[in-house]
Protein backbone atom coordinates (compact mmCIF):
# COMPACT_ATOMS: atom_id res chain seq x y z
CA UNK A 1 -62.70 122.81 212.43
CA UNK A 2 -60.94 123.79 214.36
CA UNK A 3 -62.15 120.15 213.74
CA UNK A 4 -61.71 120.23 217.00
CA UNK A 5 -58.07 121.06 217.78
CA UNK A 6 -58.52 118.59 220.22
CA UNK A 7 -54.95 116.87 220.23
CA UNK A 8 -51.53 116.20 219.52
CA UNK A 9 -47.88 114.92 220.98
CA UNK A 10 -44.13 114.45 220.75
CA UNK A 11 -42.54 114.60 216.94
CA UNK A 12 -38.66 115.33 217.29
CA UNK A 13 -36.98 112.17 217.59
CA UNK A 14 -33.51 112.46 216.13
CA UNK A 15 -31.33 115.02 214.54
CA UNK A 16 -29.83 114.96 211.47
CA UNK A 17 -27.56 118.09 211.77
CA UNK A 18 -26.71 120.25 214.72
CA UNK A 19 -29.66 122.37 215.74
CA UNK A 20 -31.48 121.14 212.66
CA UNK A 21 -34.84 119.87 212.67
CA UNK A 22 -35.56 115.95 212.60
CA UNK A 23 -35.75 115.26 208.66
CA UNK A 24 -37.75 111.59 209.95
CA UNK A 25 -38.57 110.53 205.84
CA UNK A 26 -37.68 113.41 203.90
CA UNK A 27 -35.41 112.24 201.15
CA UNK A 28 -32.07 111.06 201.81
CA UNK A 29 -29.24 113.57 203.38
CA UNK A 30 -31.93 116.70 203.25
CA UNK A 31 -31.85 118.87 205.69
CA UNK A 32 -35.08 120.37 207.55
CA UNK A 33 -35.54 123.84 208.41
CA UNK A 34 -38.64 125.94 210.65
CA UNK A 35 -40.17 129.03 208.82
CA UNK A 36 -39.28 131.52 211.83
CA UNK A 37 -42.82 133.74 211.57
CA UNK A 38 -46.67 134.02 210.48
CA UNK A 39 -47.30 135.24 206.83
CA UNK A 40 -44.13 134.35 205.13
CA UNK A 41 -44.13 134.07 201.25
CA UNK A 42 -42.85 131.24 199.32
CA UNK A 43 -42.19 132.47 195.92
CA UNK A 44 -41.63 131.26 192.21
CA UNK A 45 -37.93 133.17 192.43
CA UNK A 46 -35.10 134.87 194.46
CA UNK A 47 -36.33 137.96 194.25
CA UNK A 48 -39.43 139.65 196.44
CA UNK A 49 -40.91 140.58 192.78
CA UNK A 50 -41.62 137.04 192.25
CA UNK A 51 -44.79 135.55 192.19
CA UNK A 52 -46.19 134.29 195.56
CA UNK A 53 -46.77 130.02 195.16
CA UNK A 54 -47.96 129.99 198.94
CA UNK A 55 -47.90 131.89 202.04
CA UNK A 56 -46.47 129.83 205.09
CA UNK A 57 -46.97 130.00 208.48
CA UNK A 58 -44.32 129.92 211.50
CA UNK A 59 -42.85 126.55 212.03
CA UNK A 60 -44.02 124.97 208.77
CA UNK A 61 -41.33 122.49 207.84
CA UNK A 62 -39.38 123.04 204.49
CA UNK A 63 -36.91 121.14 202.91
CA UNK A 64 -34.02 123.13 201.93
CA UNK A 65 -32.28 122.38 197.98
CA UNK A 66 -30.33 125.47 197.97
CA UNK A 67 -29.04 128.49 199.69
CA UNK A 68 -27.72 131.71 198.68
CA UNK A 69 -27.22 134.82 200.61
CA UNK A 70 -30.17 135.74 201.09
CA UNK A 71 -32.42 133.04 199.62
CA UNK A 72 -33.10 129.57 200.49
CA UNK A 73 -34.53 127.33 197.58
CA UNK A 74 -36.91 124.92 199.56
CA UNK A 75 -39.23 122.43 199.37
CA UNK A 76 -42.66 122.22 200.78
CA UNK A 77 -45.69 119.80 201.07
CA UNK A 78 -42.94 117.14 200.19
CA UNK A 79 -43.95 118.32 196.12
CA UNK A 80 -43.73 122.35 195.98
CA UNK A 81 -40.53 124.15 195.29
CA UNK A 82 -39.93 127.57 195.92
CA UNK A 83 -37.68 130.87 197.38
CA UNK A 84 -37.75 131.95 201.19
CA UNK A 85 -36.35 134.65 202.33
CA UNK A 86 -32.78 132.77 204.22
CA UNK A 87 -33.67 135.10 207.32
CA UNK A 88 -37.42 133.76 207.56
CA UNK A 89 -35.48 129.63 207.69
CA UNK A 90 -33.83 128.45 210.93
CA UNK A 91 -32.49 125.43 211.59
CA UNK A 92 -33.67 124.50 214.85
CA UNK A 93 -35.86 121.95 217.25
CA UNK A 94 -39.70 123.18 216.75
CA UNK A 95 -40.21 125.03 219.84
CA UNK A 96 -43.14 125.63 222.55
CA UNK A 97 -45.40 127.78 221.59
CA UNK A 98 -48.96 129.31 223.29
CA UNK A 99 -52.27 129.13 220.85
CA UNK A 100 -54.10 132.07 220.00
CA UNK A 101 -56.80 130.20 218.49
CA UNK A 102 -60.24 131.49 220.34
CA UNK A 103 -63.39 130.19 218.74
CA UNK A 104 -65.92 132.39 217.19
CA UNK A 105 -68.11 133.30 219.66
CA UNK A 106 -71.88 133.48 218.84
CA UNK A 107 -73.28 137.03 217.62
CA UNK A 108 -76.34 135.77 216.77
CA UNK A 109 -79.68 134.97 219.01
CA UNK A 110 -81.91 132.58 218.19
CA UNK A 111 -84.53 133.67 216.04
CA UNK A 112 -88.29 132.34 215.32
CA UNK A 113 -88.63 131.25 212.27
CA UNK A 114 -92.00 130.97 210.62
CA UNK A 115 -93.33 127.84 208.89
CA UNK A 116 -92.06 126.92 205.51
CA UNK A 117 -93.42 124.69 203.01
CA UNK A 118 -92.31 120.70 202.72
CA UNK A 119 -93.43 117.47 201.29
CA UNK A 120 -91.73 114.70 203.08
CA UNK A 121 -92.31 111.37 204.42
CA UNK A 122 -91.83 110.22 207.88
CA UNK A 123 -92.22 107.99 210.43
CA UNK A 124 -93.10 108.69 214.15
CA UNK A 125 -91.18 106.43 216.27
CA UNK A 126 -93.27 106.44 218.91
CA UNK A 127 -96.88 108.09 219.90
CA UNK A 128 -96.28 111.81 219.69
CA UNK A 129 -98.50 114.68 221.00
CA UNK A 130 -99.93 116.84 218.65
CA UNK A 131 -100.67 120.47 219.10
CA UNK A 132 -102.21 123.59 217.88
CA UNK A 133 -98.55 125.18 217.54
CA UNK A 134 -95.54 125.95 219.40
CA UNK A 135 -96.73 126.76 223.03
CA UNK A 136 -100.06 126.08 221.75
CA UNK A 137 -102.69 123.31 222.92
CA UNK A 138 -102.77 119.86 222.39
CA UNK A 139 -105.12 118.47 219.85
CA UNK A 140 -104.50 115.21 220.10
CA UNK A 141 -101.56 112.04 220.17
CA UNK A 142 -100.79 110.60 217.28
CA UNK A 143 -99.70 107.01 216.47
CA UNK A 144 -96.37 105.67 216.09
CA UNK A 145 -95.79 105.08 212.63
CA UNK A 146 -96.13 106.60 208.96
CA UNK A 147 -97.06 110.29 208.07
CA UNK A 148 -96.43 112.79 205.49
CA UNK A 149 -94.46 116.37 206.78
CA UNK A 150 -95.93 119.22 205.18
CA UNK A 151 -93.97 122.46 206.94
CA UNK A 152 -91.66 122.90 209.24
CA UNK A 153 -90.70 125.72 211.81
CA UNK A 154 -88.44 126.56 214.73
CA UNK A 155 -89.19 128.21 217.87
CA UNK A 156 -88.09 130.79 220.11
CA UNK A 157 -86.06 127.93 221.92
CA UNK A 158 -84.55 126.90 218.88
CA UNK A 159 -86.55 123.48 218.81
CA UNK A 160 -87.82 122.41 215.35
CA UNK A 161 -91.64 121.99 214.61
CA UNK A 162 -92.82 119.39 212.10
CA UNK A 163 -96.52 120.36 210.41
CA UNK A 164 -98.95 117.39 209.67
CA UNK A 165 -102.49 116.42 210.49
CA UNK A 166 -103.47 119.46 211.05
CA UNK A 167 -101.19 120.51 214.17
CA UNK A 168 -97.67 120.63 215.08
CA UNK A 169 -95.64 117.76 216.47
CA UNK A 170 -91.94 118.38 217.78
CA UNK A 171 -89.01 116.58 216.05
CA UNK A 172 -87.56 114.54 218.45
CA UNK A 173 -89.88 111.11 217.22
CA UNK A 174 -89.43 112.54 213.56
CA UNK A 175 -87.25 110.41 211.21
CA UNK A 176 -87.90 111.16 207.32
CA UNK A 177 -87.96 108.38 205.23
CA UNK A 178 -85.72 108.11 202.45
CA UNK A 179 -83.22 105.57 200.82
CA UNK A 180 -80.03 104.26 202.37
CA UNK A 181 -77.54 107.29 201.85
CA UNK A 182 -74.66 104.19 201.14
CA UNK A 183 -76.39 103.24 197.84
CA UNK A 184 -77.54 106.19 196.38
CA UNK A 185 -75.42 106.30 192.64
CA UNK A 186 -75.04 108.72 190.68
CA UNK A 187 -73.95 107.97 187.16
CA UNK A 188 -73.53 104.32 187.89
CA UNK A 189 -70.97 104.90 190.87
CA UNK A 190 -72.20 105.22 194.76
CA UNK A 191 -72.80 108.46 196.01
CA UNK A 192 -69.58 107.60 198.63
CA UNK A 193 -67.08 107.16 196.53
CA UNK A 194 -66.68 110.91 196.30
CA UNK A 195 -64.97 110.77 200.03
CA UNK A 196 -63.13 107.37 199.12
CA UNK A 197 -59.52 107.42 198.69
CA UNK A 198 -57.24 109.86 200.67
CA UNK A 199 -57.81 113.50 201.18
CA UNK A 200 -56.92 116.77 203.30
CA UNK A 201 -58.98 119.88 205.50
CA UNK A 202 -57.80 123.05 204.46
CA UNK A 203 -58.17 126.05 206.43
CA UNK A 204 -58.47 129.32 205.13
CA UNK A 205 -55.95 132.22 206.41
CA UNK A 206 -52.61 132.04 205.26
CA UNK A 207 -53.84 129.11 202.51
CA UNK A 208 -56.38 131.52 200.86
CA UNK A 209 -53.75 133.50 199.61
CA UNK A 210 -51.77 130.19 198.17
CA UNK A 211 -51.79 129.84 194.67
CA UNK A 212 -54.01 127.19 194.07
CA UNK A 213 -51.80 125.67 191.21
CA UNK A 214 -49.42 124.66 193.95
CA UNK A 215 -52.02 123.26 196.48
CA UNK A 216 -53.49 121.06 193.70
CA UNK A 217 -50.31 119.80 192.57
CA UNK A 218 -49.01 119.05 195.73
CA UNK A 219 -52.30 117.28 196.29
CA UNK A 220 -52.18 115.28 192.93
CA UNK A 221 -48.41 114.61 194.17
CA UNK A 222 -49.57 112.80 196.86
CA UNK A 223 -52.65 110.81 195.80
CA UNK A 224 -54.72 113.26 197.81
CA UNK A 225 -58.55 112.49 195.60
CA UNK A 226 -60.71 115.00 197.38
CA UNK A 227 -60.54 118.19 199.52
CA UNK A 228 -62.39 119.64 202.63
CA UNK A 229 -62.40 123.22 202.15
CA UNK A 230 -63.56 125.53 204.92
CA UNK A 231 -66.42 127.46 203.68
CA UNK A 232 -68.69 128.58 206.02
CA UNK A 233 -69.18 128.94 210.14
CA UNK A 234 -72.68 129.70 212.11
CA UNK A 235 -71.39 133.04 213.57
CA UNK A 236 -69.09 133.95 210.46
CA UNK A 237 -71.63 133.09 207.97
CA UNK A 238 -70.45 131.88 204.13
CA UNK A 239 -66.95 133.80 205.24
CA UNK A 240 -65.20 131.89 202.39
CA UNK A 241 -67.23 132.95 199.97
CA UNK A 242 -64.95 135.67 198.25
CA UNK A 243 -62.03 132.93 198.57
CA UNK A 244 -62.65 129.55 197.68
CA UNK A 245 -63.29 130.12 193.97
CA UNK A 246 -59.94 129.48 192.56
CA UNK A 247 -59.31 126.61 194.43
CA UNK A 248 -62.46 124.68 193.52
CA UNK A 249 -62.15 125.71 189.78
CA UNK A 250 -58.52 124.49 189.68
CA UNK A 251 -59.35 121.45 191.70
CA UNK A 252 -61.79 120.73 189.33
CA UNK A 253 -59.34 121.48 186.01
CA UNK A 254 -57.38 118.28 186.98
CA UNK A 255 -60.13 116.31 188.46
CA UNK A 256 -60.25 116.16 192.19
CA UNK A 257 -63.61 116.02 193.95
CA UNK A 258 -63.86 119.53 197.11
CA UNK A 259 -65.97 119.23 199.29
CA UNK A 260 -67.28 122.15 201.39
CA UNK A 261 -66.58 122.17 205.18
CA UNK A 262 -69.56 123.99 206.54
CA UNK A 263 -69.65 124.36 210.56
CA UNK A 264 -73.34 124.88 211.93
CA UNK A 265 -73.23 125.47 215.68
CA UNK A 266 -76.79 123.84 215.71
CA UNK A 267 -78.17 126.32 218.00
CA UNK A 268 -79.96 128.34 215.56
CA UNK A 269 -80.68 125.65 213.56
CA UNK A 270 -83.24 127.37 211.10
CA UNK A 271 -80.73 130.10 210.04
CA UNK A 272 -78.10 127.06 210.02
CA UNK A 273 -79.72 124.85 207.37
CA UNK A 274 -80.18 128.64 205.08
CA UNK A 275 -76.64 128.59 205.56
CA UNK A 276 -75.95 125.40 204.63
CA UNK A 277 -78.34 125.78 201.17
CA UNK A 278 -75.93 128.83 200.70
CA UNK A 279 -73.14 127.16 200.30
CA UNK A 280 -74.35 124.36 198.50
CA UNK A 281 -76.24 126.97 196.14
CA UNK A 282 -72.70 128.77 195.81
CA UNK A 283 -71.04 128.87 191.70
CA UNK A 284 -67.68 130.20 191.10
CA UNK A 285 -66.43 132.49 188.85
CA UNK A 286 -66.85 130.44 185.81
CA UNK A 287 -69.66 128.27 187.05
CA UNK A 288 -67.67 125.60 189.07
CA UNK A 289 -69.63 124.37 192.53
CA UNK A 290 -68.82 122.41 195.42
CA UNK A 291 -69.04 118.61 194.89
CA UNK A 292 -70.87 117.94 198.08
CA UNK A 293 -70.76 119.43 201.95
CA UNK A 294 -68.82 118.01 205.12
CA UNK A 295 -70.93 119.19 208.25
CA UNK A 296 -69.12 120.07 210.92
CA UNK A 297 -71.06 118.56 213.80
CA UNK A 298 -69.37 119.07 217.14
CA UNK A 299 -70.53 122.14 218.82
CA UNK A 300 -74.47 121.09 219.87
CA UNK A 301 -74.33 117.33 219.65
CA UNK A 302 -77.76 116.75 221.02
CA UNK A 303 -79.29 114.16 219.13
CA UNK A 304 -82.90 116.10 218.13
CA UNK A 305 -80.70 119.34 216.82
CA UNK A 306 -78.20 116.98 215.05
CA UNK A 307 -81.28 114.98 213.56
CA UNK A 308 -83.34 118.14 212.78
CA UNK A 309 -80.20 119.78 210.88
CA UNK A 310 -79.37 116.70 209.59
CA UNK A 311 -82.85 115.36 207.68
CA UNK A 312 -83.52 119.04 206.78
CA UNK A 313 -80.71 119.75 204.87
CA UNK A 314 -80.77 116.31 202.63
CA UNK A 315 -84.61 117.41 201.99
CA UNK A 316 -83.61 119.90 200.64
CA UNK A 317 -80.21 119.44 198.40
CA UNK A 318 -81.86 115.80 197.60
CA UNK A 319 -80.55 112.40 197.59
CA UNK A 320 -77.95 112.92 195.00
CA UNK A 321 -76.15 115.23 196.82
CA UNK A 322 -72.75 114.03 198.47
CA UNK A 323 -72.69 114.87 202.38
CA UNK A 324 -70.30 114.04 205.04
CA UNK A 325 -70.92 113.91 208.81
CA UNK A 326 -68.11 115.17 210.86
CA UNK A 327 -68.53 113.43 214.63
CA UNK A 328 -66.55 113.13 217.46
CA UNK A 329 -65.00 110.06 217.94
CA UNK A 330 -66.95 107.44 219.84
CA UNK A 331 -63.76 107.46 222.69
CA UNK A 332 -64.24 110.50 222.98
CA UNK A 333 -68.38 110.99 223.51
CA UNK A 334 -69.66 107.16 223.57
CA UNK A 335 -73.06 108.44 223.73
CA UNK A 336 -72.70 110.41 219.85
CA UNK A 337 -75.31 109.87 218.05
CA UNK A 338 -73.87 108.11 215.11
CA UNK A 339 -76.83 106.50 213.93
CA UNK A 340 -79.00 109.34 213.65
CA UNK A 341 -76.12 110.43 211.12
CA UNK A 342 -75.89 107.77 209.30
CA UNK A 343 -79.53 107.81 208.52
CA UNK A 344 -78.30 111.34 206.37
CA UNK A 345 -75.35 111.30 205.38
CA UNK A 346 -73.43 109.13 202.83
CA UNK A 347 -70.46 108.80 204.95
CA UNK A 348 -69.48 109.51 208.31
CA UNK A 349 -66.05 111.10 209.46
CA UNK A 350 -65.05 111.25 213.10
CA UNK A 351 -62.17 113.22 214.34
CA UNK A 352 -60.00 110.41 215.48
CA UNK A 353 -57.75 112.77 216.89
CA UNK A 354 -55.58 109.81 218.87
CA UNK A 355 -52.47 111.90 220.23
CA UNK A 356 -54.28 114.08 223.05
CA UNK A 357 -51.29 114.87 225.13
CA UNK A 358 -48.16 116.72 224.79
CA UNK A 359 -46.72 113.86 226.35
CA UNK A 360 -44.84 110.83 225.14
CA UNK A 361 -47.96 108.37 226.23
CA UNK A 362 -51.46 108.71 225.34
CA UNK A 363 -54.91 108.95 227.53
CA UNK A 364 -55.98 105.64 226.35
CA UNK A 365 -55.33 101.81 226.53
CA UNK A 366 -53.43 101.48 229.72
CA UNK A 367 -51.34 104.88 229.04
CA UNK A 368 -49.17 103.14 226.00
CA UNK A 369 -46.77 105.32 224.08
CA UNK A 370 -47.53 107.05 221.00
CA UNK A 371 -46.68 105.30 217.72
CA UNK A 372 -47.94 103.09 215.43
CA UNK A 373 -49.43 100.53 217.09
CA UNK A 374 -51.43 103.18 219.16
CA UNK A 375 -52.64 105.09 216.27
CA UNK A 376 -53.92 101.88 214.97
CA UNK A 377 -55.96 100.99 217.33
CA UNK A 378 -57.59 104.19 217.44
CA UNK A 379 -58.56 103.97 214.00
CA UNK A 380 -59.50 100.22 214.54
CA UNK A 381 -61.53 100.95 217.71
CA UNK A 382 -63.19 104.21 216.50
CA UNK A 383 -64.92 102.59 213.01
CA UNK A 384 -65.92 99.59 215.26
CA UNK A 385 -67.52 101.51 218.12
CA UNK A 386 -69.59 103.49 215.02
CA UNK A 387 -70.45 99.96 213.16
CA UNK A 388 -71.86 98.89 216.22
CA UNK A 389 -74.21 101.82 216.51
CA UNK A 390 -74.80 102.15 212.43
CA UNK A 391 -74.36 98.95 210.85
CA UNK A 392 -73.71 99.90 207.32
CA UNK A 393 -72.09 103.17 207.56
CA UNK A 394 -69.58 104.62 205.28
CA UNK A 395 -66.60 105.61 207.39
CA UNK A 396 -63.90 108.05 206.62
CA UNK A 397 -61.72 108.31 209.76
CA UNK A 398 -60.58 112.20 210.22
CA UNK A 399 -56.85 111.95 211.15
CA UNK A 400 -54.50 113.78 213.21
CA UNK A 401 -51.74 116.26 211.55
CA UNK A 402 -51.53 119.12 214.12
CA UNK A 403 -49.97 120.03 217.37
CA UNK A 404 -52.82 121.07 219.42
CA UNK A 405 -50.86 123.12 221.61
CA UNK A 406 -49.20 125.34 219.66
CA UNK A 407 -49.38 128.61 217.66
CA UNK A 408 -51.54 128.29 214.96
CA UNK A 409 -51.59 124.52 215.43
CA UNK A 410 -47.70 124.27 215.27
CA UNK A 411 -44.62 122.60 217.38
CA UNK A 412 -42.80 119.73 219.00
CA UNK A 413 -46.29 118.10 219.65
CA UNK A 414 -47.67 116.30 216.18
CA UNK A 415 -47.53 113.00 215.65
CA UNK A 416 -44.77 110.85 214.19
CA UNK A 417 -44.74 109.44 210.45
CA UNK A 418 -45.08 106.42 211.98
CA UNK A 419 -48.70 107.24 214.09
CA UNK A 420 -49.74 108.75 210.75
CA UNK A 421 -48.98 105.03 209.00
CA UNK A 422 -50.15 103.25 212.15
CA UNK A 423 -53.58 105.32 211.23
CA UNK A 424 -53.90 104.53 207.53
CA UNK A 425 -52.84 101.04 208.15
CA UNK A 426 -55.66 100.98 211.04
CA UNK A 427 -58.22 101.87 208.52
CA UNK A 428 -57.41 100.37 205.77
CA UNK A 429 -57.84 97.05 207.72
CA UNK A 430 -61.02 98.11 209.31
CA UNK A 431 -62.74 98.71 206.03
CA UNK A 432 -62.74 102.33 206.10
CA UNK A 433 -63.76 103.54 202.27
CA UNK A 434 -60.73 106.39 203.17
CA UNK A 435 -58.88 108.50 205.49
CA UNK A 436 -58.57 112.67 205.59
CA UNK A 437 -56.48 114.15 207.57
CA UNK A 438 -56.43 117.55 209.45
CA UNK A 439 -54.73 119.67 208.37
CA UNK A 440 -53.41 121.03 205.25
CA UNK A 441 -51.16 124.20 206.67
CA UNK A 442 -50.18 121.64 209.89
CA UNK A 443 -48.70 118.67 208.66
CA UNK A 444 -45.10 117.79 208.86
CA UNK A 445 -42.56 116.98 206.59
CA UNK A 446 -42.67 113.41 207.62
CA UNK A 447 -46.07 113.05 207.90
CA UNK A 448 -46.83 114.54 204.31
CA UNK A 449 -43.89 111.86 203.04
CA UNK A 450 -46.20 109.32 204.94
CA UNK A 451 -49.36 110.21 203.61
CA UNK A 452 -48.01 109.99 200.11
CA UNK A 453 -46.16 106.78 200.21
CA UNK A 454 -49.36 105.18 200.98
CA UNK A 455 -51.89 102.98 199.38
CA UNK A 456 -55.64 103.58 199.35
């Protein structure tokens, strides 16, 4: 999600060898080295005719087992062995680095879309006008209260129509009715549980050409019980499509629940929820489909496109189907409309991206330091603030395993194993049904170590 990028901070705290990275919990008397470019394969053996197990990026951290000349056995993920090439391994402080990441810009213009059949019911929270169509007369105002949708439509603006009685009302004071999205069960269990537990974003890129073996073991290694796999994007359309097959399927072999991460821009809204059913409609290979969808909702984050989206797409993939909202975190935009989520989706997931500096002291709380106690209270805060505007809600905090400032998320700026335990421990307490973390390809040594050693 880019999820957004947003954040990050100061890792490198002590040195275990000269010019070595800091090792903070890798296991005892192993030494830490920096993959030195982009694109660099791991692989089974010693020998470039090997078979690839995953394809690194520059500065991911590996944990080295063996060296020869021109081979380093390492570890990676805190789980995955493999063979680097010794040249592509230096033992060094993560340096400063400049991003490259530019987000997709918009190739699309909003398009009308004509009216399309639906049987819903709603409620009009407050007397709404009535008209003959979009940019059409007014027929009449109708009463707050209970009415059946029977089409909807967008306009040239992008705004979403709702048929009934007749006319055309905008959806602003539209809420469908429906049950609460926390207890909805499927099979005896609630609908939820399928983002409970601990679990990881993956990006695609360098992880698409991974074998998927490794990534599942690595995420059965560390009690990782679901995935957020990026799928789809409003500009790029379903661009994982050709990719995420034999990921899902091998998820699925040993039993962990993937959910697709699906990034409407909300501007287009219309061709957004299409895109959405897309995905959701997707089957691999051999028949395998994703166990629910994590919407991405962070670009337009006005409450009537968020709402429109929202209702629209659980009309149409049903009740039963697992969704997650992605949000900002209520520090961040105070004014997010979190309940309007919650009405829709089974759980909601903010980005509680806490370390926003490249600093040693965050933005919030008086300027305190990074650590543990800070990350804490970000979690504790954030699933508070979004109680208070959805009682009720199902919240999975999103947490922070990136340097924001840095190539292809990577550097001296992530946060410590001990912000990533302050966060867990933070939502644990705060009754959070789980905690993801962003992202797969980013995290540390030490924070993977910390993810797995805990509890959830």
């Amino acid at each position: 999600m880019r999820l957004r990028r947003l954040i990050a901070a100061a890792l490198v705290a002590a040195v275990l060898f000269p010019n070595s990275v800091s090792a903070g919990s890798a296991s005892k008397g192993a030494r830490l080295g920096l993959v030195l470019h982009d694109g660099v394969s791991l692989r089974s053996g010693p020998s470039t005719h090997a078979s690839v197990v995953a394809v690194l990026v520059e500065q991911t951290q590996v944990e080295l087992l063996k060296t020869t000349q021109q081979w380093r056995h390492v570890r990676i993920w805190a789980s995955v062995k493999g063979w680097l090439p010794a040249r592509e391994v230096v033992f060094r402080k993560p340096w400063k680095t400049v991003s490259t990441y530019r987000a997709p810009e918009v190739h699309y213009h909003v398009q009308v879309h004509g009216a399309l059949a639906l049987d819903q019911a709603a409620v009009l929270t407050s007397p709404t006008p009535l008209f003959s169509g979009p940019g059409g007369h007014r027929l009449s105002v109708l009463p707050a209260g209970s009415v059946a949708v029977t089409a909807w439509r967008q306009d040239a603006t992008g705004s979403i129509w709702y048929g009934m009685r007749g006319g055309w009302v905008r959806a602003d004071s539209v809420v469908f009715a429906g049950p609460d999205p926390t207890r909805t069960t499927v099979g005896g269990l609630l609908l939820w549980q399928g983002a409970a537990g601990k679990g990881m974003w993956i990006t695609l890129g360098p992880i698409a050409d991974s074998n998927p073996k490794a990534i599942v073991q690595a995420a059965l290694d560390s009690g990782i019980r679901h995935l957020y796999l990026e799928s789809a994007i409003s500009p790029l359309g379903f661009h994982g499509k050709q990719s995420v097959g034999p990921l899902l399927e091998e998820a699925h072999r040993h039993g962990l629940i993937v959910l697709a991460w699906v990034y409407p821009y909300l501007y287009d809204i219309a061709s957004d929820v299409a895109l959405t059913r897309e995905v959701a409609a997707y089957r691999s290979k051999t028949g395998e489909q994703f166990d629910g969808i994590a919407a991405d909702l962070e670009r337009n984050m006005a409450g009537p496109a968020i709402s429109a989206y929202s209702q629209l797409i659980r009309a149409y993939l049903g009740q039963h189907y697992l969704l997650v909202g992605v949000t900002y975190p209520a520090q961040s935009l105070a004014s997010y409309p979190f309940g309007a989520v919650a009405r829709s989706y089974n759980v909601v997931a903010p980005m509680d991206y806490w370390h926003q500096t490249a600093t040693s002291r965050g933005l919030n709380y008086g300027g305190m330091g990074y650590g543990a106690d800070y990350s804490q209270r970000y979690a504790e805060d954030s699933i508070l603030a979004i109680r208070r505007a959805a009682p009720g809600a199902k919240i999975e905090p999103i947490g922070q395993a990136f340097d924001n400032f840095g190539h292809e998320e990577m550097g001296p700026n992530a946060p410590s194993a001990e912000e990533i335990k302050g966060f867990l421990r933070g939502s644990k307490l705060s009754g959070a049904i789980g905690v993801s973390f962003f992202q797969w390809m980013t995290a540390t040594d030490a924070e993977w170590r910390a993810i797995r050693a805990f509890r959830y």
